[in-house]
N, C-alpha and C. Protein backbone atom coordinates (compact mmCIF):
# COMPACT_ATOMS: atom_id res chain seq x y z
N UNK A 1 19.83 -14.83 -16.35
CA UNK A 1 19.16 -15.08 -17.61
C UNK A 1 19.81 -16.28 -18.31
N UNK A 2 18.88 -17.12 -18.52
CA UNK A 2 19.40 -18.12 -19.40
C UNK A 2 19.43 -18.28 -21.22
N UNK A 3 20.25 -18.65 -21.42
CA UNK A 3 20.89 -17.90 -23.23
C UNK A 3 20.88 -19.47 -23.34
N UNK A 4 19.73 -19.66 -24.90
CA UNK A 4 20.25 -20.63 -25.71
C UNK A 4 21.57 -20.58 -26.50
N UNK A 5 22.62 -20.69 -26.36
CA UNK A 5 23.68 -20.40 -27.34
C UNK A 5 23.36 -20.86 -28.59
N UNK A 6 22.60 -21.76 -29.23
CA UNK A 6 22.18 -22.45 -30.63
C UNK A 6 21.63 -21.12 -31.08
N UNK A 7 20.56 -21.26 -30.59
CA UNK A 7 19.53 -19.94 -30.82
C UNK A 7 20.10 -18.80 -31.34
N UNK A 8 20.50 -18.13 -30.15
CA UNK A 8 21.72 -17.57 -30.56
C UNK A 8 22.69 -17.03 -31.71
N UNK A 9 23.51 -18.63 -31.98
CA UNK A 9 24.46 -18.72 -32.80
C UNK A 9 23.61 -18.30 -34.42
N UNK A 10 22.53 -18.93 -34.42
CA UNK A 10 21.73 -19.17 -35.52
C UNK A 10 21.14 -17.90 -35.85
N UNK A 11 21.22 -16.77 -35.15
CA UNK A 11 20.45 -15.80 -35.38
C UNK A 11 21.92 -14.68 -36.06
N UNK A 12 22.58 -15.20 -34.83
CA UNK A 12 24.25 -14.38 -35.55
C UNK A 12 24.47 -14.70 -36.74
N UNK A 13 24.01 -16.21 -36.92
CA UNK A 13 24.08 -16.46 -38.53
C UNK A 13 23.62 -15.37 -39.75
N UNK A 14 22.49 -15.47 -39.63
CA UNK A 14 21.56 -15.02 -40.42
C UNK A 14 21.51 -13.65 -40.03
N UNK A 15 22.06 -12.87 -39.38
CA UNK A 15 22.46 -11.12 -39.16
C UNK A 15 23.87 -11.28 -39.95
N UNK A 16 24.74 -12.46 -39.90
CA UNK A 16 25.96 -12.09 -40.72
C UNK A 16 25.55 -12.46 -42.17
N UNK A 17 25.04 -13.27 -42.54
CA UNK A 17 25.02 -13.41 -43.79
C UNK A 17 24.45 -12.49 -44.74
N UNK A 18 23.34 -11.28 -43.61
CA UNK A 18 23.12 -10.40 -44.29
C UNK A 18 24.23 -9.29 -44.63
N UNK A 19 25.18 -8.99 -43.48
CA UNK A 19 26.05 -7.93 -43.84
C UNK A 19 27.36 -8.33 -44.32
N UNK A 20 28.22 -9.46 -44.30
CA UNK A 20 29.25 -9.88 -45.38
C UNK A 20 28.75 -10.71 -46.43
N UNK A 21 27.48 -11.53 -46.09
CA UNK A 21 27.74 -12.44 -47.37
C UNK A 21 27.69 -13.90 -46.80
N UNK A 22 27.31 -14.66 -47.55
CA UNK A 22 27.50 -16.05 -46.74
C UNK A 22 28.91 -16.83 -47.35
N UNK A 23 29.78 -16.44 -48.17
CA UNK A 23 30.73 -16.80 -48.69
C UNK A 23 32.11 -16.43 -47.66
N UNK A 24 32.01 -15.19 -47.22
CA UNK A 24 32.10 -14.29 -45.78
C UNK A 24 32.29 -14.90 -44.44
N UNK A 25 31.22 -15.34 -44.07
CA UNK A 25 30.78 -15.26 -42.60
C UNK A 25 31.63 -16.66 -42.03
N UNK A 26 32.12 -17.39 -42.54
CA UNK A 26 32.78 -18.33 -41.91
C UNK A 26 34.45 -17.29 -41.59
N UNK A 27 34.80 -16.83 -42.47
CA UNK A 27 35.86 -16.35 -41.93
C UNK A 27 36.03 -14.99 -41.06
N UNK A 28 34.91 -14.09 -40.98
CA UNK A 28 34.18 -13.63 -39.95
C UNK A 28 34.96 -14.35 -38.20
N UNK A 29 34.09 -15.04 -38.32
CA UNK A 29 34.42 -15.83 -36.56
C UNK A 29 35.31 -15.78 -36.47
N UNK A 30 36.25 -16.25 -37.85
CA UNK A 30 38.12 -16.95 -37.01
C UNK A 30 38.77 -15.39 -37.19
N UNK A 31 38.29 -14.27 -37.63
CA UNK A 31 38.97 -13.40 -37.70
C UNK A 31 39.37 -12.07 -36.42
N UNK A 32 40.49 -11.83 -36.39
CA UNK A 32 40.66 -11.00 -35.04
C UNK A 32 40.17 -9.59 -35.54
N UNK A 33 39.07 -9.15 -34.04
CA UNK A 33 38.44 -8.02 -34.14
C UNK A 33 38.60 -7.20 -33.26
N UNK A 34 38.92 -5.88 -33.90
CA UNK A 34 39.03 -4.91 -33.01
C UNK A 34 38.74 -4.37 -31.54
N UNK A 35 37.08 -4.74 -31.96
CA UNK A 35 36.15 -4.61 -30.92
C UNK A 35 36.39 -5.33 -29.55
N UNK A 36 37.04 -6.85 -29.85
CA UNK A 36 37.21 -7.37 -28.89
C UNK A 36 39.07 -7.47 -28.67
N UNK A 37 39.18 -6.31 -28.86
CA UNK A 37 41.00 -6.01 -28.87
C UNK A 37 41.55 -7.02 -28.98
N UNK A 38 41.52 -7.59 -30.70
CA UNK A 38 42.18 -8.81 -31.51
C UNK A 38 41.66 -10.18 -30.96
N UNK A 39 40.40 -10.40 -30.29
CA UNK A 39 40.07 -11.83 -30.26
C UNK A 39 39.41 -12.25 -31.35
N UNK A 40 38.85 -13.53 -31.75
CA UNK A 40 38.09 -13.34 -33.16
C UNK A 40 36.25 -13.18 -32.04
N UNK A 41 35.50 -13.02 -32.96
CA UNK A 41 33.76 -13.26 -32.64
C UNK A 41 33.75 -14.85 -32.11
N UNK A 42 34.74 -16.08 -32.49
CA UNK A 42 34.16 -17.09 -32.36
C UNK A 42 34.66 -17.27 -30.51
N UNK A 43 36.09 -16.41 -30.44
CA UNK A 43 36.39 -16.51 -29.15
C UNK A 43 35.89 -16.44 -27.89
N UNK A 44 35.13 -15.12 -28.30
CA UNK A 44 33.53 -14.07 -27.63
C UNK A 44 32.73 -14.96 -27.47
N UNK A 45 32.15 -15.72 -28.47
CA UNK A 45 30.80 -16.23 -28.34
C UNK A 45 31.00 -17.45 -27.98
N UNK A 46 32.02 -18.28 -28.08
CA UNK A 46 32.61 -19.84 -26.97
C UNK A 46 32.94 -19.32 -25.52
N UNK A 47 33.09 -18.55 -25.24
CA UNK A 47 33.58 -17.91 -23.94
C UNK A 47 31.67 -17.77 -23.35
N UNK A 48 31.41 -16.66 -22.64
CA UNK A 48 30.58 -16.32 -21.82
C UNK A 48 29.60 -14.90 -22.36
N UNK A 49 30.02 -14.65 -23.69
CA UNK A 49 29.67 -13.54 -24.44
C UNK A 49 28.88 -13.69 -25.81
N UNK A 50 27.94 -14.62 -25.61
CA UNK A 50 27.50 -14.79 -26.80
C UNK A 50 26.59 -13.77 -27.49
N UNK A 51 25.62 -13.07 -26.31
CA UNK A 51 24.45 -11.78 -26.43
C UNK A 51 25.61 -11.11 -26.91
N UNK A 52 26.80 -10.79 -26.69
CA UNK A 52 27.56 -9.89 -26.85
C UNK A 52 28.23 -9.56 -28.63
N UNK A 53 28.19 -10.93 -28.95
CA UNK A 53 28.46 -11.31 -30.23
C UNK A 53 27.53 -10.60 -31.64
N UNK A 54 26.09 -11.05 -30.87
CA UNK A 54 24.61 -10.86 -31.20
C UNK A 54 24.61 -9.13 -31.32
N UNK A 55 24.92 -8.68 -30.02
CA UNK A 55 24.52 -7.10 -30.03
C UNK A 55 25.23 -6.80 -30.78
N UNK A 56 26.40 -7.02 -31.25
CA UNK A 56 27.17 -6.30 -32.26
C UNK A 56 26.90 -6.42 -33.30
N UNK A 57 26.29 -7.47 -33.52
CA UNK A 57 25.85 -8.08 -35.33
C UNK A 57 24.76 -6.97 -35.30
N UNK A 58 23.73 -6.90 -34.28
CA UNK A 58 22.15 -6.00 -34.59
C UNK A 58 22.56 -4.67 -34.90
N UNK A 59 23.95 -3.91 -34.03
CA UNK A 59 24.13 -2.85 -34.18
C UNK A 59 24.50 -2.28 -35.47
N UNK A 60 25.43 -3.47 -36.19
CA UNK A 60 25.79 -3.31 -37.43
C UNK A 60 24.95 -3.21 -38.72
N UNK A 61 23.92 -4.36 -38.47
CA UNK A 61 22.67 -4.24 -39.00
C UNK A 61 21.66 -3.03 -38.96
N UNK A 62 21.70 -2.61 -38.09
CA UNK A 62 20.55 -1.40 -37.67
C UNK A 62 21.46 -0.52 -37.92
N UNK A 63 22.65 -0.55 -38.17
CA UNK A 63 23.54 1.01 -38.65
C UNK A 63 23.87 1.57 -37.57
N UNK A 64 24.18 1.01 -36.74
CA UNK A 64 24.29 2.38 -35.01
C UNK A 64 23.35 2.24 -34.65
N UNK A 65 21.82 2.05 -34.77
CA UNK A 65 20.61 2.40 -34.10
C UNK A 65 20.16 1.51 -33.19
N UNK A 66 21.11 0.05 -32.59
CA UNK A 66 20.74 -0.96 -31.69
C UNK A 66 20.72 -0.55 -30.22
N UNK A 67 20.36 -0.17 -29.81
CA UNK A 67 20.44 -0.79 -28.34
C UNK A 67 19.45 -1.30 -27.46
């Protein structure tokens, strides 16, 4: 499957700005997350994991109810 990463990135945007804030979401990325046992989101989604980035934003958004 081929992944626009822009696309992508742009959609992670606008799923984060809904759940921290857009004042937020820049420090979001550089921040180390659990989920990815202390990498930040920006690490994930420059690497080979960008859907991965994405599914987590929808899940958060949808409350648990993504998959």
């Amino acid at each position: 499957m081929v992944v626009n990463k822009q696309k992508i990135r742009e959609r992670c945007e606008y799923l984060l700005e809904g759940l921290v804030g857009h004042d937020k979401a820049e420090d979001w990325w550089d921040s180390p997350n659990k989920h990815w046992e202390g990498k930040t989101p920006r690490e994930v989604f420059d690497g080979s994991e960008a859907m991965e980035v994405h599914d987590y934003l929808m899940n958060h958004a949808y409350g648990g109810q993504y998959s």
